[in-house]
Structure formats: C-alpha cells, structure tokens
N, C-alpha and C. Protein backbone atom coordinates (compact mmCIF):
# COMPACT_ATOMS: atom_id res chain seq x y z
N UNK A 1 -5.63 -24.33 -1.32
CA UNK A 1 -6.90 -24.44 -2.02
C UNK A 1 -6.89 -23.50 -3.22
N UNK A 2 -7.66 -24.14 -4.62
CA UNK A 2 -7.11 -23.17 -5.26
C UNK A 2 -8.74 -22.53 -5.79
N UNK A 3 -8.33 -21.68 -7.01
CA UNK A 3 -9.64 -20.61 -6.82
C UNK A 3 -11.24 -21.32 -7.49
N UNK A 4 -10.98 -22.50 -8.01
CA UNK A 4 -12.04 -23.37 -8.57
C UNK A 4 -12.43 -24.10 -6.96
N UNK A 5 -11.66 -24.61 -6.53
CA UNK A 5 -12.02 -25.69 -5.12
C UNK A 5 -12.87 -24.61 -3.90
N UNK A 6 -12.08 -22.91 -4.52
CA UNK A 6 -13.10 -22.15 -3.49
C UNK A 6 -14.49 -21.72 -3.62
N UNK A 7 -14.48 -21.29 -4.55
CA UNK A 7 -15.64 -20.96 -5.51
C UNK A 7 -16.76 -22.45 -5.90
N UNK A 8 -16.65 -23.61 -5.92
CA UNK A 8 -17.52 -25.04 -6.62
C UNK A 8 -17.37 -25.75 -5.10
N UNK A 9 -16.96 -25.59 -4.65
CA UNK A 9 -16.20 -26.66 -3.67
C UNK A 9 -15.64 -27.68 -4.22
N UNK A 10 -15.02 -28.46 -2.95
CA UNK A 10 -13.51 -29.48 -2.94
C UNK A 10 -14.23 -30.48 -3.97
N UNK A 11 -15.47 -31.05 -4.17
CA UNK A 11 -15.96 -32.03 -4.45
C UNK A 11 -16.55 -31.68 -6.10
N UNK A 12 -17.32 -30.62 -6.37
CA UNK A 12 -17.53 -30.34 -7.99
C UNK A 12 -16.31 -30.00 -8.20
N UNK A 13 -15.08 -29.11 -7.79
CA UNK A 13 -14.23 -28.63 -8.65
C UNK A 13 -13.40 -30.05 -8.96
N UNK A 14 -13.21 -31.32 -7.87
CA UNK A 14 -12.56 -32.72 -8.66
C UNK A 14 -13.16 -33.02 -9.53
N UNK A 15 -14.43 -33.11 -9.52
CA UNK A 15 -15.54 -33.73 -10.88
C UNK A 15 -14.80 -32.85 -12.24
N UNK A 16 -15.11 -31.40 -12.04
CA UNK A 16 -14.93 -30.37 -13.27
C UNK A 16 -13.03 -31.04 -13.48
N UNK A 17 -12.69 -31.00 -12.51
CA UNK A 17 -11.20 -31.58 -13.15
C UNK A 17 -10.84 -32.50 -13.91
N UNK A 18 -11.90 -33.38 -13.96
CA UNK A 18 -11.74 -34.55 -14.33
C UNK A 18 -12.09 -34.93 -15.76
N UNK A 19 -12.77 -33.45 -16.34
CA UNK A 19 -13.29 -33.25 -17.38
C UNK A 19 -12.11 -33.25 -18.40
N UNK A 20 -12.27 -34.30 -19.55
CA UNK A 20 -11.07 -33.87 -20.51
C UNK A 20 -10.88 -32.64 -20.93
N UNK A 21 -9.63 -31.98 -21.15
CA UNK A 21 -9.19 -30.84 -21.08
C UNK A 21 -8.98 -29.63 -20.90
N UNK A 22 -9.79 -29.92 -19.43
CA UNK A 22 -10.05 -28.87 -18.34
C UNK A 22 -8.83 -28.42 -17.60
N UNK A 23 -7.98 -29.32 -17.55
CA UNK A 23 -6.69 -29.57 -16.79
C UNK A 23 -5.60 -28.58 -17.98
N UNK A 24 -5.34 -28.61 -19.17
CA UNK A 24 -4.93 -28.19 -19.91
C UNK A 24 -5.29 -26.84 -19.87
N UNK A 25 -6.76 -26.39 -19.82
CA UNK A 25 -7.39 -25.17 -20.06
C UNK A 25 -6.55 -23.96 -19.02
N UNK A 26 -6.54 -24.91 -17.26
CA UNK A 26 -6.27 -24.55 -16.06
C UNK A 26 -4.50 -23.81 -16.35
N UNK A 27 -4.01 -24.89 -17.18
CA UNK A 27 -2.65 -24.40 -17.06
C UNK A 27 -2.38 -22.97 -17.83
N UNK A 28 -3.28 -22.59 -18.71
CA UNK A 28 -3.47 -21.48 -19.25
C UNK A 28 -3.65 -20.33 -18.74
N UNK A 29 -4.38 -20.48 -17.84
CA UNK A 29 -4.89 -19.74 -17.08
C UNK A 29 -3.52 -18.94 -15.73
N UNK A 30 -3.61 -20.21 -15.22
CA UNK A 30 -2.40 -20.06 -14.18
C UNK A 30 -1.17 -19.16 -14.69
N UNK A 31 -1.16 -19.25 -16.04
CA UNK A 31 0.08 -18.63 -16.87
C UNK A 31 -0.04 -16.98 -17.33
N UNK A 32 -1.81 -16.68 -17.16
CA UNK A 32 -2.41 -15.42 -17.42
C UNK A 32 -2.28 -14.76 -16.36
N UNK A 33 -2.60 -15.49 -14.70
CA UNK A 33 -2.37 -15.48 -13.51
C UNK A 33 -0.66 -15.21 -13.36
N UNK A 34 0.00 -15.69 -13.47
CA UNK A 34 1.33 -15.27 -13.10
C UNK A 34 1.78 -13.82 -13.77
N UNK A 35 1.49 -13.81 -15.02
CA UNK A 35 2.07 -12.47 -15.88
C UNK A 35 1.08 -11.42 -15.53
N UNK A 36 -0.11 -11.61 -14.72
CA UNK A 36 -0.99 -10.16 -14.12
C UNK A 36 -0.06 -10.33 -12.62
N UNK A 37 0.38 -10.79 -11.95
CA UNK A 37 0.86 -11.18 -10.77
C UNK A 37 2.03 -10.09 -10.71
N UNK A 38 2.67 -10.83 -11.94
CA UNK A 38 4.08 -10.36 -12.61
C UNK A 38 4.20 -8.61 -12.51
N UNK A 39 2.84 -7.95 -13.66
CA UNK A 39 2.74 -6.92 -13.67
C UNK A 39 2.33 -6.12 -12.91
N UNK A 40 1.34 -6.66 -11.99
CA UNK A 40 0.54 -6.00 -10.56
C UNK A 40 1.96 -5.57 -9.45
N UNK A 41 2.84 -6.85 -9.04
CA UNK A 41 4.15 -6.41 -8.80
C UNK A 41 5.34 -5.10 -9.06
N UNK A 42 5.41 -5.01 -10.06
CA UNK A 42 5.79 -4.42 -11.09
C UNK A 42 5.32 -3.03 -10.76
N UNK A 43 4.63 -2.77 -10.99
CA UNK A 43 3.74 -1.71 -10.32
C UNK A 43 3.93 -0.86 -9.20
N UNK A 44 3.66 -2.22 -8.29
CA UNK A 44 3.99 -1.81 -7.07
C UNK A 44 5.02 -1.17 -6.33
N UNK A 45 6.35 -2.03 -7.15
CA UNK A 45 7.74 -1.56 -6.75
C UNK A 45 8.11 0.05 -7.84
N UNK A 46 7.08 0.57 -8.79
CA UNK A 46 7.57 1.72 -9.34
C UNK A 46 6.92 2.56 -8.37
N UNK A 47 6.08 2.85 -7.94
CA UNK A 47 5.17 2.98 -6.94
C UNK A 47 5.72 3.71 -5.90
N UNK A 48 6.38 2.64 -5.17
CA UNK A 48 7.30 2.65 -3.95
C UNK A 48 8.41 3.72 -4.32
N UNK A 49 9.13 3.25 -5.69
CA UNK A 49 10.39 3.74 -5.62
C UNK A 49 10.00 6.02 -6.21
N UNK A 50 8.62 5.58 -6.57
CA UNK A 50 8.27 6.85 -7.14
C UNK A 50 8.22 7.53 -5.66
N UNK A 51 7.13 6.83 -4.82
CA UNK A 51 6.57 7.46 -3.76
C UNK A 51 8.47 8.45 -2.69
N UNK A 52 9.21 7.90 -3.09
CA UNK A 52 10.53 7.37 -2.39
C UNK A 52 10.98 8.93 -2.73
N UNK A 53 11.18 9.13 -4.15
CA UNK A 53 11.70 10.32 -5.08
C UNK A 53 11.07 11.38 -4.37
N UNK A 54 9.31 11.53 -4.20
CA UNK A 54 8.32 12.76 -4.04
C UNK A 54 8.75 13.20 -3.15
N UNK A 55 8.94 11.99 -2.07
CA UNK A 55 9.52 12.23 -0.20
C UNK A 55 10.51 13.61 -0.15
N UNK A 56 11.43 12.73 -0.82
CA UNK A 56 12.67 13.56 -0.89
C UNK A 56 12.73 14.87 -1.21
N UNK A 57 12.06 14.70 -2.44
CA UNK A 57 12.31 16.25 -2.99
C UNK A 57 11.21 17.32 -2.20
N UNK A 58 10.15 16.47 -1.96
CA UNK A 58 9.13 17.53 -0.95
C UNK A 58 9.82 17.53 0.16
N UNK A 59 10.92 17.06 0.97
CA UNK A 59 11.32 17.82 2.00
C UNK A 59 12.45 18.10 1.94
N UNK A 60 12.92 18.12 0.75
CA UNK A 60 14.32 19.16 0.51
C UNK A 60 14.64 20.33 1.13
N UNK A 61 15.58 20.89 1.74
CA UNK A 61 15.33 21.84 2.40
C UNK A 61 15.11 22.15 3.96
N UNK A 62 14.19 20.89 4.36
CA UNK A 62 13.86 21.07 5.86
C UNK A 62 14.75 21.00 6.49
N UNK A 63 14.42 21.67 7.87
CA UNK A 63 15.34 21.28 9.15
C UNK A 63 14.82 19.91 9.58
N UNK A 64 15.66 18.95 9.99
CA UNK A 64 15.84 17.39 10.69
C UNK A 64 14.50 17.53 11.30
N UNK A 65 13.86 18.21 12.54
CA UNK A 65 12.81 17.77 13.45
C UNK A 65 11.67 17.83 12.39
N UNK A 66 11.18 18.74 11.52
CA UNK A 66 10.34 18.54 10.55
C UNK A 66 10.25 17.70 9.70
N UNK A 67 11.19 17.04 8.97
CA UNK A 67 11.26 15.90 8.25
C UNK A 67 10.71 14.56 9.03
N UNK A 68 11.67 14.40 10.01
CA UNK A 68 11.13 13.42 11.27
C UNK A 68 9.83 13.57 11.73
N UNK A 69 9.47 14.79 12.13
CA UNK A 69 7.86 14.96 12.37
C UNK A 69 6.96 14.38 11.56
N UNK A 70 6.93 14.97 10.76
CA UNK A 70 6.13 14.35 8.72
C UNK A 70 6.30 12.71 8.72
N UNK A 71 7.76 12.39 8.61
CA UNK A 71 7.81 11.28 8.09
C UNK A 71 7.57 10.03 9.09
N UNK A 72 7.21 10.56 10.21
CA UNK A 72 6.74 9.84 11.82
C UNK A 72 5.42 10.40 11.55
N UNK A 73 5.14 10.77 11.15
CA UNK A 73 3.40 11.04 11.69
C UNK A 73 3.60 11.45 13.12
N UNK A 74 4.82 12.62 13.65
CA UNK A 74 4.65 13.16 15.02
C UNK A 74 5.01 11.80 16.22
N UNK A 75 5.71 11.10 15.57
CA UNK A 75 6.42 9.73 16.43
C UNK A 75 5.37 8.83 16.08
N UNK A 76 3.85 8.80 15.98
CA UNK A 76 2.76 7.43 15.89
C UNK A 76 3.34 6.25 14.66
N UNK A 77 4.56 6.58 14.23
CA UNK A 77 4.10 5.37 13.00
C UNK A 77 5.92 5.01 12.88
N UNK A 78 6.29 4.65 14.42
CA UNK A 78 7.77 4.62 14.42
C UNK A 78 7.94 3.09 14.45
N UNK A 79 8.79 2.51 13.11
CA UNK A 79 8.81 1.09 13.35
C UNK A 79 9.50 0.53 14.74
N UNK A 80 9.35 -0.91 14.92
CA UNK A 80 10.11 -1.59 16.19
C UNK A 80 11.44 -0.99 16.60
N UNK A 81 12.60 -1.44 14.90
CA UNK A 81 14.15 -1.42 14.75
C UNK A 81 14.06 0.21 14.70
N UNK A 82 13.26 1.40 14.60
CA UNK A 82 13.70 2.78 14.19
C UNK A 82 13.74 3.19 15.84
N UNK A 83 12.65 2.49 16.66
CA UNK A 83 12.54 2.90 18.24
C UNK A 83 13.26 2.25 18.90
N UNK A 84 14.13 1.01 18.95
CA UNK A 84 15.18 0.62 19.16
C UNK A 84 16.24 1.45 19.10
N UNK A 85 16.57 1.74 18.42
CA UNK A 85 17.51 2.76 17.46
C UNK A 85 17.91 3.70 18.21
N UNK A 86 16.80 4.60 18.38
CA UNK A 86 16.46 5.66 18.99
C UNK A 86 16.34 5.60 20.50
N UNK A 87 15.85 4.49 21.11
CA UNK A 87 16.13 4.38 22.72
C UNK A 87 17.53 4.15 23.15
N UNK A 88 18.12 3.39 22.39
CA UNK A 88 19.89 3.46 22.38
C UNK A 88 20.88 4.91 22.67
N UNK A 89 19.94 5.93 22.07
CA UNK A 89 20.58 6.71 22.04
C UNK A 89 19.54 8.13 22.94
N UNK A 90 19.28 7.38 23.74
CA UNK A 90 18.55 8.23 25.29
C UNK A 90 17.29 8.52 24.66
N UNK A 91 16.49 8.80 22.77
CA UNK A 91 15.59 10.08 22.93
C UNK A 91 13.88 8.88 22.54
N UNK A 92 13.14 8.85 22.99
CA UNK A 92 11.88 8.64 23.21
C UNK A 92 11.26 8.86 21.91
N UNK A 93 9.89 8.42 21.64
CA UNK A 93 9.14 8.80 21.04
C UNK A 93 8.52 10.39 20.31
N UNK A 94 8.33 10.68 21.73
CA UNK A 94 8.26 12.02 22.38
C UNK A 94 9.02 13.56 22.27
N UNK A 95 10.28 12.72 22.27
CA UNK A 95 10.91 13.38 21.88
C UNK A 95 12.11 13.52 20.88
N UNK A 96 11.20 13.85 19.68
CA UNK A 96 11.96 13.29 18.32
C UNK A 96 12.54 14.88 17.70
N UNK A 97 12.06 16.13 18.43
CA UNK A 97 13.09 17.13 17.98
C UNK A 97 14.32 17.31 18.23
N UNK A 98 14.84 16.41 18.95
CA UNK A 98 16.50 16.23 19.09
C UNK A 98 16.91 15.20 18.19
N UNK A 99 16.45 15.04 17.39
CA UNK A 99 17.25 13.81 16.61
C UNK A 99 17.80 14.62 15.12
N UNK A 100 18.86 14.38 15.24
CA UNK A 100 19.96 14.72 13.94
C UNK A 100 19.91 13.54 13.26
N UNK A 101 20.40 13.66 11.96
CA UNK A 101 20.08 12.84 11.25
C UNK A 101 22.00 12.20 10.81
N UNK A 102 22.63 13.39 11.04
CA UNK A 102 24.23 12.85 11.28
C UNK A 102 24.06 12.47 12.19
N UNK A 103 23.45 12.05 13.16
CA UNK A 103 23.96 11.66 14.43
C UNK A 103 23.51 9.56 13.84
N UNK A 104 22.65 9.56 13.21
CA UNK A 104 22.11 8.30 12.65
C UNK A 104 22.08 8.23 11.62
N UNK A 105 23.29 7.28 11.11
CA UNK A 105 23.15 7.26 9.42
C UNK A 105 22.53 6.47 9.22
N UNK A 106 21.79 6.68 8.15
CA UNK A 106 21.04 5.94 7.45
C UNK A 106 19.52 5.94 7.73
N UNK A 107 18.85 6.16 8.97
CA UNK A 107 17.60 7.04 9.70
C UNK A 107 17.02 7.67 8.23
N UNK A 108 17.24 8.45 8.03
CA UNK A 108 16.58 9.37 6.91
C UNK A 108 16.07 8.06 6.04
N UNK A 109 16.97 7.64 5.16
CA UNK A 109 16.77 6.87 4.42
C UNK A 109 15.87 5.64 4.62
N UNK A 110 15.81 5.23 5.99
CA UNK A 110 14.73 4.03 6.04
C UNK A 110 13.71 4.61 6.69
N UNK A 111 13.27 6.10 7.23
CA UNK A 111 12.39 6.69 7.22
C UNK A 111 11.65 7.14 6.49
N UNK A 112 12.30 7.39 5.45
CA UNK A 112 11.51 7.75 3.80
C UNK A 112 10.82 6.30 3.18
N UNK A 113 11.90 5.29 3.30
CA UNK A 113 11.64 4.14 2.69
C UNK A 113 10.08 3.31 3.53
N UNK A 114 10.11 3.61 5.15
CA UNK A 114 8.81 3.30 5.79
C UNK A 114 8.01 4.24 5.45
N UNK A 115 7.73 5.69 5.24
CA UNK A 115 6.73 6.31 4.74
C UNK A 115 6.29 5.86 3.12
N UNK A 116 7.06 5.85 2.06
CA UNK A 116 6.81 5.16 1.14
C UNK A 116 5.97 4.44 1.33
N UNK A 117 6.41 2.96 1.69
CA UNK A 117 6.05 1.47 1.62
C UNK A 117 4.63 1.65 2.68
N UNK A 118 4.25 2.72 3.48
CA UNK A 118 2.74 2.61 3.93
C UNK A 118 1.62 3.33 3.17
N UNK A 119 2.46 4.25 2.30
CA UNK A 119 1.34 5.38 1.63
C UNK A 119 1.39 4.17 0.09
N UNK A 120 2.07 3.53 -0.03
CA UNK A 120 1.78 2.59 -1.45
C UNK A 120 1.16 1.70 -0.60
N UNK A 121 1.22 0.86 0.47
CA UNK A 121 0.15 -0.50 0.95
C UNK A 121 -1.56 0.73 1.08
N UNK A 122 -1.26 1.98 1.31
CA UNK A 122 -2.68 2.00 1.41
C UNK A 122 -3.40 2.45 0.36
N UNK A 123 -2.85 2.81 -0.78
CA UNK A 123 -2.77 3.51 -1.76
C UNK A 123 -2.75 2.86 -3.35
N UNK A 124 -2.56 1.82 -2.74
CA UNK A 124 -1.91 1.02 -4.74
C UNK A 124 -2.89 0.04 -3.99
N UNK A 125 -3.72 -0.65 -5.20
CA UNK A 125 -4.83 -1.82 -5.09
C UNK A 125 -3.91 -3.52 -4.73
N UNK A 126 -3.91 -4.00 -3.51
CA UNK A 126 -3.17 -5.02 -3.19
C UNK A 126 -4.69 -5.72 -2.49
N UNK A 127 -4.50 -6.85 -2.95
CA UNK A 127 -6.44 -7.61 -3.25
C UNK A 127 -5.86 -9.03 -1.85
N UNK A 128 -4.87 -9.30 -1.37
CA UNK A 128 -4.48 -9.61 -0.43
C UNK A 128 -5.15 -8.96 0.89
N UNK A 129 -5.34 -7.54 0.87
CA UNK A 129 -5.84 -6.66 1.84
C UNK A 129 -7.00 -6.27 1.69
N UNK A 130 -7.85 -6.81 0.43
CA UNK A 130 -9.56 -7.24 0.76
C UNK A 130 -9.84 -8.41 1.27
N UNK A 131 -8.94 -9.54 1.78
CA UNK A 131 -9.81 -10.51 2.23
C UNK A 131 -10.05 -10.45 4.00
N UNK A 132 -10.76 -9.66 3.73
CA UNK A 132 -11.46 -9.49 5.08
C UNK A 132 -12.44 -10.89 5.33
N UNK A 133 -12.86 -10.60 6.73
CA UNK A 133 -13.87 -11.96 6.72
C UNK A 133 -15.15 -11.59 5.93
N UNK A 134 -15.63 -10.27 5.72
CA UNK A 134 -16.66 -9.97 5.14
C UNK A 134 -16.45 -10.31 3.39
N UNK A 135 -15.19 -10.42 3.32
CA UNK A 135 -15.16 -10.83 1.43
C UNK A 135 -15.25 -12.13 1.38
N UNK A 136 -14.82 -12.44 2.66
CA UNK A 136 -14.48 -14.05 2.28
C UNK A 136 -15.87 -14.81 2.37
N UNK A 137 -17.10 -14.07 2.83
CA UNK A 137 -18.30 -14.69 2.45
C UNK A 137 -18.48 -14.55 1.79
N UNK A 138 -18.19 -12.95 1.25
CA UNK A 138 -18.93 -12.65 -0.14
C UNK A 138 -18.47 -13.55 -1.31
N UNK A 139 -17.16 -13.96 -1.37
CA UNK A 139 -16.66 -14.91 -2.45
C UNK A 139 -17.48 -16.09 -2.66
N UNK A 140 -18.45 -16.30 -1.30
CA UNK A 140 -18.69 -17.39 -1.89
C UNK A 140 -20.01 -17.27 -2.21
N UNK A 141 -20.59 -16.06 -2.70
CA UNK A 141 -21.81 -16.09 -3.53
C UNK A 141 -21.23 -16.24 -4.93
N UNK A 142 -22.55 -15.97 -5.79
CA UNK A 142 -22.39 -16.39 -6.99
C UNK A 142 -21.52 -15.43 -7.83
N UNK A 143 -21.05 -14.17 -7.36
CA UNK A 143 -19.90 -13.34 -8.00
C UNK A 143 -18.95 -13.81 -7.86
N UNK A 144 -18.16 -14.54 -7.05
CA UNK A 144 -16.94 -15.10 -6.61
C UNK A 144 -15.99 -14.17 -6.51
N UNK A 145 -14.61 -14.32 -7.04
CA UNK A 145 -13.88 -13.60 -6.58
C UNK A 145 -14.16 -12.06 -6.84
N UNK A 146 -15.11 -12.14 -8.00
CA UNK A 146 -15.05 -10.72 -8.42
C UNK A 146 -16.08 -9.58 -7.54
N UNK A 147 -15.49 -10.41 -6.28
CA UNK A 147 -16.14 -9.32 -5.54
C UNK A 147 -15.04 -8.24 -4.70
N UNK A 148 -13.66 -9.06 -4.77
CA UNK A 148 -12.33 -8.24 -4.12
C UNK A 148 -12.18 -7.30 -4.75
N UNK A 149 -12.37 -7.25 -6.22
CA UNK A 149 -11.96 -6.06 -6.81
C UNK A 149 -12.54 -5.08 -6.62
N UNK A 150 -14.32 -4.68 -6.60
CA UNK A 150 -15.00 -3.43 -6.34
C UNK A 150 -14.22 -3.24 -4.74
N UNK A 151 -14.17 -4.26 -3.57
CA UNK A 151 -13.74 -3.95 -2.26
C UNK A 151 -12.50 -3.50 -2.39
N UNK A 152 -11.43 -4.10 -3.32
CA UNK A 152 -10.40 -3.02 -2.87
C UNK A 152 -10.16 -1.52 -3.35
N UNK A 153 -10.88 -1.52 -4.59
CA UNK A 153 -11.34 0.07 -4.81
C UNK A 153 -12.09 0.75 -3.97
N UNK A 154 -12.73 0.91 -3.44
CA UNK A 154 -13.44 0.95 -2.39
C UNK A 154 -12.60 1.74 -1.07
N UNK A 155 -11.72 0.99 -1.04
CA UNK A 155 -10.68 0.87 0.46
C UNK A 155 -9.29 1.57 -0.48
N UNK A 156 -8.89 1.51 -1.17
CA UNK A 156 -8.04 2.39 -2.03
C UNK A 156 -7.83 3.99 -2.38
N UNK A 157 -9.40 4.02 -2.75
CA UNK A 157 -9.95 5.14 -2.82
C UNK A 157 -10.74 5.94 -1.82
N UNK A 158 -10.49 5.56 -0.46
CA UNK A 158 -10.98 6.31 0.69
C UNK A 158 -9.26 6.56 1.29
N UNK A 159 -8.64 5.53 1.34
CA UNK A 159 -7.08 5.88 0.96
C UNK A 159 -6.39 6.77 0.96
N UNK A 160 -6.41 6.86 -0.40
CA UNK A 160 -5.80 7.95 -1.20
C UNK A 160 -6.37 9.29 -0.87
N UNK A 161 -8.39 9.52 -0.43
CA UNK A 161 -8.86 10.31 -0.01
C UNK A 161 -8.11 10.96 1.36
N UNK A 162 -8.05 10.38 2.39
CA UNK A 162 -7.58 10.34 3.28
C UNK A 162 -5.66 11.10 3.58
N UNK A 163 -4.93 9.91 2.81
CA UNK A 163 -3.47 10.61 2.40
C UNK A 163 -3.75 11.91 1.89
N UNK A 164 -4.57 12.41 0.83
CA UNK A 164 -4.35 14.05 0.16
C UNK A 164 -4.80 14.76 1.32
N UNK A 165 -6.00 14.60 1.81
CA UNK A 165 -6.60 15.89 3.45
C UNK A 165 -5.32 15.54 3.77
N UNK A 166 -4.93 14.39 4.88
CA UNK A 166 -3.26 14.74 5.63
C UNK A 166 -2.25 15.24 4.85
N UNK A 167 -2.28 15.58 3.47
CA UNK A 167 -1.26 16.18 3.17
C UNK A 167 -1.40 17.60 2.81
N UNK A 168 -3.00 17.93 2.77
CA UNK A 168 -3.14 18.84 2.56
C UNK A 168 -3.26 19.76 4.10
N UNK A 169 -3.35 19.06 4.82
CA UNK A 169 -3.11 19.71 5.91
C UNK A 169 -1.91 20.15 6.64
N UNK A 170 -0.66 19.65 5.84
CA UNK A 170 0.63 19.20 6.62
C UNK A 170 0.53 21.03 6.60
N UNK A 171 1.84 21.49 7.38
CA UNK A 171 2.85 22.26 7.55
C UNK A 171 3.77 23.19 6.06
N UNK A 172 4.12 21.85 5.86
CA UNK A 172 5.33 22.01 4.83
C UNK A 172 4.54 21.98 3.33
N UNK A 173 4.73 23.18 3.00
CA UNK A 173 3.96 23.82 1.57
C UNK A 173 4.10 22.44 0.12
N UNK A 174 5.28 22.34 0.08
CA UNK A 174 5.29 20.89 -0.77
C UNK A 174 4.96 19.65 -0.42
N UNK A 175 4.63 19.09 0.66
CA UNK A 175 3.77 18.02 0.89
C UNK A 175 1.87 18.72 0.88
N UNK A 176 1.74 19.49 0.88
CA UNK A 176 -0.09 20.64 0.44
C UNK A 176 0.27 20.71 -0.61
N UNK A 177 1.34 20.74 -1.84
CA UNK A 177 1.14 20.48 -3.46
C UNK A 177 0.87 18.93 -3.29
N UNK A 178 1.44 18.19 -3.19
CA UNK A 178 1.33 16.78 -3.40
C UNK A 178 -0.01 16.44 -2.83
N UNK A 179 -0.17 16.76 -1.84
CA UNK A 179 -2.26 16.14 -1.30
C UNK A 179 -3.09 17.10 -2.42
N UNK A 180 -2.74 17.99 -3.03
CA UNK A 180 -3.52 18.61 -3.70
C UNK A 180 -4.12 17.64 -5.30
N UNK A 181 -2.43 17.13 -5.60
CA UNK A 181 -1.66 16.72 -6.52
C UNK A 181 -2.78 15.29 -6.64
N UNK A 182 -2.80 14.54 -5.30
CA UNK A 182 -3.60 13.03 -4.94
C UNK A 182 -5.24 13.49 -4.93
N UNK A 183 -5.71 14.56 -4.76
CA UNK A 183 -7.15 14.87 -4.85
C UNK A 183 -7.21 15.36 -6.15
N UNK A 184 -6.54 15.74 -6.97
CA UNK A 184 -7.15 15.67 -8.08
C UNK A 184 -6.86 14.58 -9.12
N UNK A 185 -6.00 14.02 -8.91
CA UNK A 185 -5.50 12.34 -9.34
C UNK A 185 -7.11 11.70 -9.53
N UNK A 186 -7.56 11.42 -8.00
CA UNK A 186 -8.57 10.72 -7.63
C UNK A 186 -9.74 11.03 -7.71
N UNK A 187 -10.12 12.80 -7.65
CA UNK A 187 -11.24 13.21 -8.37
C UNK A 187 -11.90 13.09 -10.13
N UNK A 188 -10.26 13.01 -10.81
CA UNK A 188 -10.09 12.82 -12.21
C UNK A 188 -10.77 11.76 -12.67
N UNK A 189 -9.85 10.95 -11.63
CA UNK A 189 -9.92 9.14 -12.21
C UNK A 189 -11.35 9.10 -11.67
N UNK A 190 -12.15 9.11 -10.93
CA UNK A 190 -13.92 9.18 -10.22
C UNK A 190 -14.57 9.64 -11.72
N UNK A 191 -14.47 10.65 -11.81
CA UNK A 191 -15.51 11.57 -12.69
C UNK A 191 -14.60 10.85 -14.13
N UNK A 192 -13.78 10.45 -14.39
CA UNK A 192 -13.65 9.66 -15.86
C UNK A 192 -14.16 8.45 -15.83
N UNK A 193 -14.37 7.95 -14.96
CA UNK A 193 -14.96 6.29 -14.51
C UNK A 193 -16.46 6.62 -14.44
C-alpha cells in the first residue's frame, strides 16, 4: 500500500490517480523519496561506523572483564550466536569475568559492532520504529504521515537522554566523557531548536 492509498484510501487515491498527470507528478516524488532514503541510510552507516571508532578508543586500555562488562550491559544484552559461543566454552552469562578475548577471536570485534548497532537503532531517527499502533492511527488523521516525525524525535531524544545518564554513570572515566559528550550534544541541539 502506498502512502496516497494510506492517507485518501484505496478508493479516492484510484480516482486522484486517474487524474492526468498525477501519475507523472508521483514518479517525481518517489525519486525525492529514494535520494532522502539514500541519504537517511547513509547516515546511518557513518553513525555505526563512528559509534564503532568511540567504542574502541574509550576502552583502550581496559582489562577483558571490563570491556565485556560495558559492552554486555553486565551479560543483559548478549546476542543468541555471542551466548552460543560462550556456552561452548563452559562460561554462562553470569559469568563473563573469565572470558579472554584471545581465547575468542573475533568476540571483541562483534561485541563492539552489537554495542554500536543498538546505541545507533536507539539513537539515530529510524521512522520504521515510530510505527507503533498508536502512530498508525494517528496517520490517519488529517496530519498524515507527518506525524512519525515529531514521534520519532520524541523517542530519539529520550534515547540519547537515557544512553548519556548510562554513560555517565559507567565505571570507566572515558565512556563519563562520552555521556557527558551526548548530554550536551542534545541539550545544544533542544535549546537551538
């Protein structure tokens, strides 16, 4: 269904189609739609690969169980294949201060890469993750879509609120620069808006 058939319904948006060079107008559009798509993407993956860099260099230095601690959220945020992994090799959830990181190559690296890829899904505006059932009514008042956008700012920016306190709370002195770093990002961008 596309965003005229959601917004008019199935039955005015055929009528409005049918309108000479409405169909033409549409393809224009779709083409404005792909290159914001394009760039919203785009984005996302500098994002990731930025978020990827901060990881690193903020835990340069650590001993293995601290890195693992941080980058587990204390074991709560251990993917399927990382606890697989890890039950293979006797140690639990629980108990993630025995884990070396020579002992598992490559661990580090897709541990950084899962902390990344959750602090950018909660953090970078992805309008996929406003359609709650509560938007999806709201779309169909007379704002239409342009109601995802205030919702995912909204949910972005409690977010990002959220990531800086946990980082400002962490342990490790360079992840408390970086939450410091995200509260004033987001206080900036508030009070310039």
């Amino acid at each position: 269904q596309d965003g005229m058939s959601a917004i008019l319904g199935e039955s005015m948006a055929k009528k409005v189609k049918s309108v000479p060079g409405v169909k033409t107008a549409l393809k224009g559009t779709k083409m404005a739609e792909e290159t914001y798509q394009g760039a919203d993407d785009f984005w996302k993956f500098y994002s990731y690969q930025a978020e990827q860099s901060k990881l690193k260099y903020a835990l340069e230095g650590m001993d293995d169980a601290t890195k693992i601690s941080y980058l587990t959220k204390g074991g709560k945020t251990l993917d399927p294949d990382t606890l697989s992994t890890l039950r293979r090799a006797n140690i639990s959830g629980e108990d993630l201060s025995k884990v070396r990181f020579s002992d598992f190559p490559g661990l580090y690296d897709t541990l950084i890469k899962d902390r990344a890829a959750q602090i950018v899904r909660d953090t970078v505006p992805n309008y996929n993750k406003a359609a709650s059932s509560l938007v999806s009514v709201l779309r169909r008042l007379p704002f239409g879509n342009f109601i995802v956008f205030p919702m995912e700012i909204y949910r972005t920016s409690f977010n990002i609120m959220r990531q800086a306190l946990d980082d400002m709370a962490s342990d490790i002195d360079s992840i408390k620069v970086r939450g410091r770093q995200r509260m004033f990002g987001l206080l900036g961008t508030t009070i310039a808006v």
